[in-house]
Protein backbone atom coordinates (compact mmCIF):
# COMPACT_ATOMS: atom_id res chain seq x y z
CA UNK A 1 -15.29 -12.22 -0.05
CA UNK A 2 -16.62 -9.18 -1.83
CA UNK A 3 -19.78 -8.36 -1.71
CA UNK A 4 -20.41 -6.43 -4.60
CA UNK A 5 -17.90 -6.69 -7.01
CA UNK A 6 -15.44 -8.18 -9.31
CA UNK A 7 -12.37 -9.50 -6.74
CA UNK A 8 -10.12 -9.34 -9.76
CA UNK A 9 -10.46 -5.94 -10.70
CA UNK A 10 -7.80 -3.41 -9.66
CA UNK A 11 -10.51 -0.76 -8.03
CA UNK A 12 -10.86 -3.59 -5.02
CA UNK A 13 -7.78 -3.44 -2.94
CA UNK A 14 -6.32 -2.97 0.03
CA UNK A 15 -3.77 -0.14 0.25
CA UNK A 16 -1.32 -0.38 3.02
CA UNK A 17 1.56 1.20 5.15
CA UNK A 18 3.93 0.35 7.67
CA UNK A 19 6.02 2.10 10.38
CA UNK A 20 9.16 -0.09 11.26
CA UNK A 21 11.61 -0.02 13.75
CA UNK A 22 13.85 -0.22 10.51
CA UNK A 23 14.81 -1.35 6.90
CA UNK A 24 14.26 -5.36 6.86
CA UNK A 25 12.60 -7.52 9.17
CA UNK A 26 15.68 -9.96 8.08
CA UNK A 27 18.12 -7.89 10.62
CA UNK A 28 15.43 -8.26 12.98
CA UNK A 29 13.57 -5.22 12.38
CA UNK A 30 9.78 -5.41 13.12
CA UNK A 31 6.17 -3.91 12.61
CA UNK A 32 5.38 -0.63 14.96
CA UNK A 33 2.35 0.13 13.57
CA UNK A 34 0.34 -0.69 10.49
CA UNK A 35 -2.59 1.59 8.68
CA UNK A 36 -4.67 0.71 5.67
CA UNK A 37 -7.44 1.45 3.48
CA UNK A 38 -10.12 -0.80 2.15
CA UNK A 39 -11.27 0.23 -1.48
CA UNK A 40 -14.50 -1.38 -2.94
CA UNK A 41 -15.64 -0.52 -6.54
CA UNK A 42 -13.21 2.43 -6.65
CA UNK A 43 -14.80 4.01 -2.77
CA UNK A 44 -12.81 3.75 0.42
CA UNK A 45 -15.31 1.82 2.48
CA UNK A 46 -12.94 0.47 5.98
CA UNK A 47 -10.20 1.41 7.06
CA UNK A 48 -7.70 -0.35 9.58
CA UNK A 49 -5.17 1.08 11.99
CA UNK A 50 -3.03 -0.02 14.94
CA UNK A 51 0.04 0.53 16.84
CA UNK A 52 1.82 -2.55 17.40
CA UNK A 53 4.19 -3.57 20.61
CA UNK A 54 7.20 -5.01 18.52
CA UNK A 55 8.97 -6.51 22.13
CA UNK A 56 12.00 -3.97 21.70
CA UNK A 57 13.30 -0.28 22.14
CA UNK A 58 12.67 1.48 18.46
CA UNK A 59 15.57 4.57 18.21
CA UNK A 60 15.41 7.95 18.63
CA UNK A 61 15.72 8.51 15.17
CA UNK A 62 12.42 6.51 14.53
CA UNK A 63 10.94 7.95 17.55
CA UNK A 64 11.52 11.45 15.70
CA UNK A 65 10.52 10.15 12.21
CA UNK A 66 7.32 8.73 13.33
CA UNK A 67 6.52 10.41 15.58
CA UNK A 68 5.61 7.01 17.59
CA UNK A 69 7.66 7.01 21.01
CA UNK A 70 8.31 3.99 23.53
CA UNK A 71 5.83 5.22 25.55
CA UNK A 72 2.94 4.77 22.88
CA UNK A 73 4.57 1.29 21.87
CA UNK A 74 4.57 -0.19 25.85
CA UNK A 75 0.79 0.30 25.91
CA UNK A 76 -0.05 -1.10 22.31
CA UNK A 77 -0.89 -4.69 21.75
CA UNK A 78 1.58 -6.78 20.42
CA UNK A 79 2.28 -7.55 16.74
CA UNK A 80 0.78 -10.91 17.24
CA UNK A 81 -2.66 -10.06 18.16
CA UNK A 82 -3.10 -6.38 15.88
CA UNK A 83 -1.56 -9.28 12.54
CA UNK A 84 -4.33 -11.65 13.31
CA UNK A 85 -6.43 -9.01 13.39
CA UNK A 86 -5.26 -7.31 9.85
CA UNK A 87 -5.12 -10.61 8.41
CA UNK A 88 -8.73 -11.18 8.91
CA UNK A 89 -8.98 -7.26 7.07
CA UNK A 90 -7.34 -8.49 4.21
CA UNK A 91 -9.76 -11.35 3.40
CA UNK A 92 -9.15 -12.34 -0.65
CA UNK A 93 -8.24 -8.88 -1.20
CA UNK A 94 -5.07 -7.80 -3.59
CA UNK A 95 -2.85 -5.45 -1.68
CA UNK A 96 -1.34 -2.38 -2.79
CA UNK A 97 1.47 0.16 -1.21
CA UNK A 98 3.92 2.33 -2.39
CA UNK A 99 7.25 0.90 -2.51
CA UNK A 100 5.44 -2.32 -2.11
CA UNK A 101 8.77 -4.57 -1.83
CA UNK A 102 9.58 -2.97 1.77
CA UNK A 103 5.82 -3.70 3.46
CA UNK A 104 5.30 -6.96 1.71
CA UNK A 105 8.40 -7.81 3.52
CA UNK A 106 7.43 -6.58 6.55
CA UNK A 107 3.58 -8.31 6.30
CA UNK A 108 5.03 -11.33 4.80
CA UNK A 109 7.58 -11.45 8.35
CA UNK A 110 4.87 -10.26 10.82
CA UNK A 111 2.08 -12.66 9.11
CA UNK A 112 4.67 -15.81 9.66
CA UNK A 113 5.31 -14.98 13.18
CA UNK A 114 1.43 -15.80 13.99
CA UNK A 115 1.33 -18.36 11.05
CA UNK A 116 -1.19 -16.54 8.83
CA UNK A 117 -1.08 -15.73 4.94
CA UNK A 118 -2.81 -14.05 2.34
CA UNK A 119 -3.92 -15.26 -0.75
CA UNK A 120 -4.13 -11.44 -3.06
CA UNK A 121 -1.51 -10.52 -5.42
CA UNK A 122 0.78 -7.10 -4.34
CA UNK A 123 1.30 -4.08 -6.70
CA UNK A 124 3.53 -0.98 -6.29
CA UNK A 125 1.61 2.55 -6.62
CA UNK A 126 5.71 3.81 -7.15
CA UNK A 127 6.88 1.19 -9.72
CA UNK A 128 3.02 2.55 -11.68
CA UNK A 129 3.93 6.08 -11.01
CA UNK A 130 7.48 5.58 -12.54
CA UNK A 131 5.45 4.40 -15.83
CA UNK A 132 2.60 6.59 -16.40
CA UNK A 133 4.00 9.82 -14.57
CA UNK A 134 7.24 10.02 -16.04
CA UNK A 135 7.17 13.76 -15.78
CA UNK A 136 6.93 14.26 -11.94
CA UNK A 137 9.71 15.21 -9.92
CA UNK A 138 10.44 12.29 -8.26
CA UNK A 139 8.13 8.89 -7.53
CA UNK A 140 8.08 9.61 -3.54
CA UNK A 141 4.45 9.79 -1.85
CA UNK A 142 4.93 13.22 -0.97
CA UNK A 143 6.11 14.74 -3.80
CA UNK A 144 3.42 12.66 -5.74
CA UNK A 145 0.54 14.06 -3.59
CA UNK A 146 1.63 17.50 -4.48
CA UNK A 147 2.22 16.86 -8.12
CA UNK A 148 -1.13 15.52 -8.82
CA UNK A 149 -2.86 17.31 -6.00
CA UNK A 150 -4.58 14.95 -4.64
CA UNK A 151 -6.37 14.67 -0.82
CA UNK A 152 -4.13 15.07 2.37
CA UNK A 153 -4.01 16.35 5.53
CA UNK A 154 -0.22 16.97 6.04
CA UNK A 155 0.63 13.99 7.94
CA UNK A 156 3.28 11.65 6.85
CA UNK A 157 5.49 8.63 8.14
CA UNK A 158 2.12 7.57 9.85
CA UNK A 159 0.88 4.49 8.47
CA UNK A 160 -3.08 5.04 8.12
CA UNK A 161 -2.18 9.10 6.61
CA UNK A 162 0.42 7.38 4.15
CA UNK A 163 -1.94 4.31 3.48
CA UNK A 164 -4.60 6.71 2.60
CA UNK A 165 -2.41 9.30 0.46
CA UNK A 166 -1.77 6.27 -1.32
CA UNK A 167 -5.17 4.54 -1.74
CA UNK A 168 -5.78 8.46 -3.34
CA UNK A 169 -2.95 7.84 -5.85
CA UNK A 170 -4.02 4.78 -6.74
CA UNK A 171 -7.57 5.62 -7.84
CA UNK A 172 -5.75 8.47 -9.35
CA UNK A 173 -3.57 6.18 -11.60
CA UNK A 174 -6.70 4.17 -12.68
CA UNK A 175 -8.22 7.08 -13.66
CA UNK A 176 -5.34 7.91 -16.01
CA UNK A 177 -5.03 4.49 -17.28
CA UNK A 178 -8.95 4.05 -17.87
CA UNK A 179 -8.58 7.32 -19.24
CA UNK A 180 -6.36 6.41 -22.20
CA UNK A 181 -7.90 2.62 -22.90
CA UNK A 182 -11.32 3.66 -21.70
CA UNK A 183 -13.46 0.51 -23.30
CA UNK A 184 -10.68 -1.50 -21.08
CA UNK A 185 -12.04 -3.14 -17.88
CA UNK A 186 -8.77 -2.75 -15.24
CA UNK A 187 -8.00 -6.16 -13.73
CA UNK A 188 -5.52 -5.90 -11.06
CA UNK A 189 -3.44 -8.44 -13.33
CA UNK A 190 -3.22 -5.80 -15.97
CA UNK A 191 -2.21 -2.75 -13.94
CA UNK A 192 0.44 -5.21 -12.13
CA UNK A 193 1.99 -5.95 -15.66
CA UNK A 194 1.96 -2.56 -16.41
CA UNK A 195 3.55 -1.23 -13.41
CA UNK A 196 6.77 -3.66 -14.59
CA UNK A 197 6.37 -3.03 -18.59
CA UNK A 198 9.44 -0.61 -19.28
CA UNK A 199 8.79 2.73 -19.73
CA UNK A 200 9.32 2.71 -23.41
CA UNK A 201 6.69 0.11 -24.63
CA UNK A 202 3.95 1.96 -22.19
CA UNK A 203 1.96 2.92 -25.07
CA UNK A 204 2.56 -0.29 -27.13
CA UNK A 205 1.52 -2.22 -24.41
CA UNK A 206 -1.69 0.21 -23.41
CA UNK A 207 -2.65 -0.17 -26.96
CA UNK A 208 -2.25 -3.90 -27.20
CA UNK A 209 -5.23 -4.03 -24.29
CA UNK A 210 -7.88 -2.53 -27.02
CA UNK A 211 -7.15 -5.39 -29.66
C-alpha cells in the first residue's frame, strides 16, 4: 500500500516500458526487458529494471534497436522470475506508459505466464499528450521530450531511460492540467477520462471539474 498518500490520485503511479522481441505477445512475441519508475506524491522514489531471458533468439533488427543482444539475454533471468518480481513492484499502484495498449499487452501476457495480476487502472501519457498538447509535432516520446524539454540523458528504446522520460512527461502533463483547474485535486480516474475525452470538448470537460 502507500504509505503516504492518496492511492487514487494520479501523482502515485507506476510508469513503465518494455523492450520486446516484437509487436504482440499474441504471435508469440515476449518480454526482453522491462524498466519502470515508482512516483509517490508527484517524486520518483524506486525504480525497477531487468533484462529478461524470453527462451528464444530476438532478431538482428531488435538486437540493433535495443541495443540488447543474445548474449546479454542468455545470462538474464527468465521472464518468470524478473515478472514475479515486478509484480510485487507494482503493489495497488495504477500504471502508466506511453502507448499504454502495447505494454499492457505485453504485462498482461508475461503476468499470466506466472499467474499473477494487478489490481491498478492503466493510462496512456500519448493518448493525454494527443489532448492537451495538440500543438507538438507529433505524440512520440522523443519528440515529446524535446518539445517540452523535459529531463533525459539521450538514451532511448531502453526500457528504464524510456520509463523514466515518461514518468517526466507525466508529471509534466499534471502540471498543465492542475495548472488550468488548479482548485481540482487530480484523481487518476479523472486524467484517465480525459486522456479519451475528444479533443474538442477538452475545455468543456476541464471546466465541468470546477462545478
Amino acid at each position: 500500500m502507500l504509505a503516504n498518500g492518496d492511492i487514487t490520485l494520479a501523482n502515485n503511479v507506476v510508469v513503465l516500458d518494455f523492450e520486446t522481441t516484437g509487436l504482440s505477445p499474441d504471435n508469440g512475441d515476449r518480454a526482453i526487458e522491462i524498466g519502470a519508475v515508482k512516483i509517490v506524491n508527484g517524486e520518483i522514489v524506486e525504480t525497477f529494471q531487468s533484462l529478461m531471458n524470453p527462451g528464444k533468439k530476438v532478431n538482428t533488427f531488435i538486437e540493433q534497436y535495443t541495443g540488447i543482444s543474445n548474449a546479454m539475454l542468455s545470462e538474464a533471468p527468465s521472464c518468470q522470475i524478473v515478472m514475479n518480481q515486478f509484480a510485487d513492484f507494482i503493489g495497488d499502484f495504477s500504471l502508466v506508459a506511453h502507448n499504454a495498449t502495447f505494454d499492457k499487452k505485453f504485462l498482461d501476457a508475461e503476468l499470466n505466464y506466472c499467474q499473477r495480476d494487478y489490481t491498478g487502472q492503466f493510462a496512456c501519457s500519448l493518448l493525454l499528450s494527443r489532448r492537451i498538447s495538440q500543438d507538438a509535432p507529433n505524440h512520440k516520446l522523443g519528440t515529446l521530450v524535446e518539445y517540452h524539454q523535459l529531463p533525459n540523458d539521450g538514451v532511448f528504446h531502453r526500457a528504464l531511460a524510456d520509463a523514466t522520460m515518461t514518468a517526466h512527461l507525466w508529471l509534466y502533463q499534471l502540471t498543465l492540467i492542475q495548472q488550468k483547474v488548479p482548485h481540482v485535486e487530480l484523481s487518476f480516474d479523472v486524467i484517465n477520462r480525459l486522456s479519451r475525452v475528444p479533443k474538442a470538448q477538452i475545455n468543456q470537460y476541464l471546466k465541468s471539474l470546477k462545478t
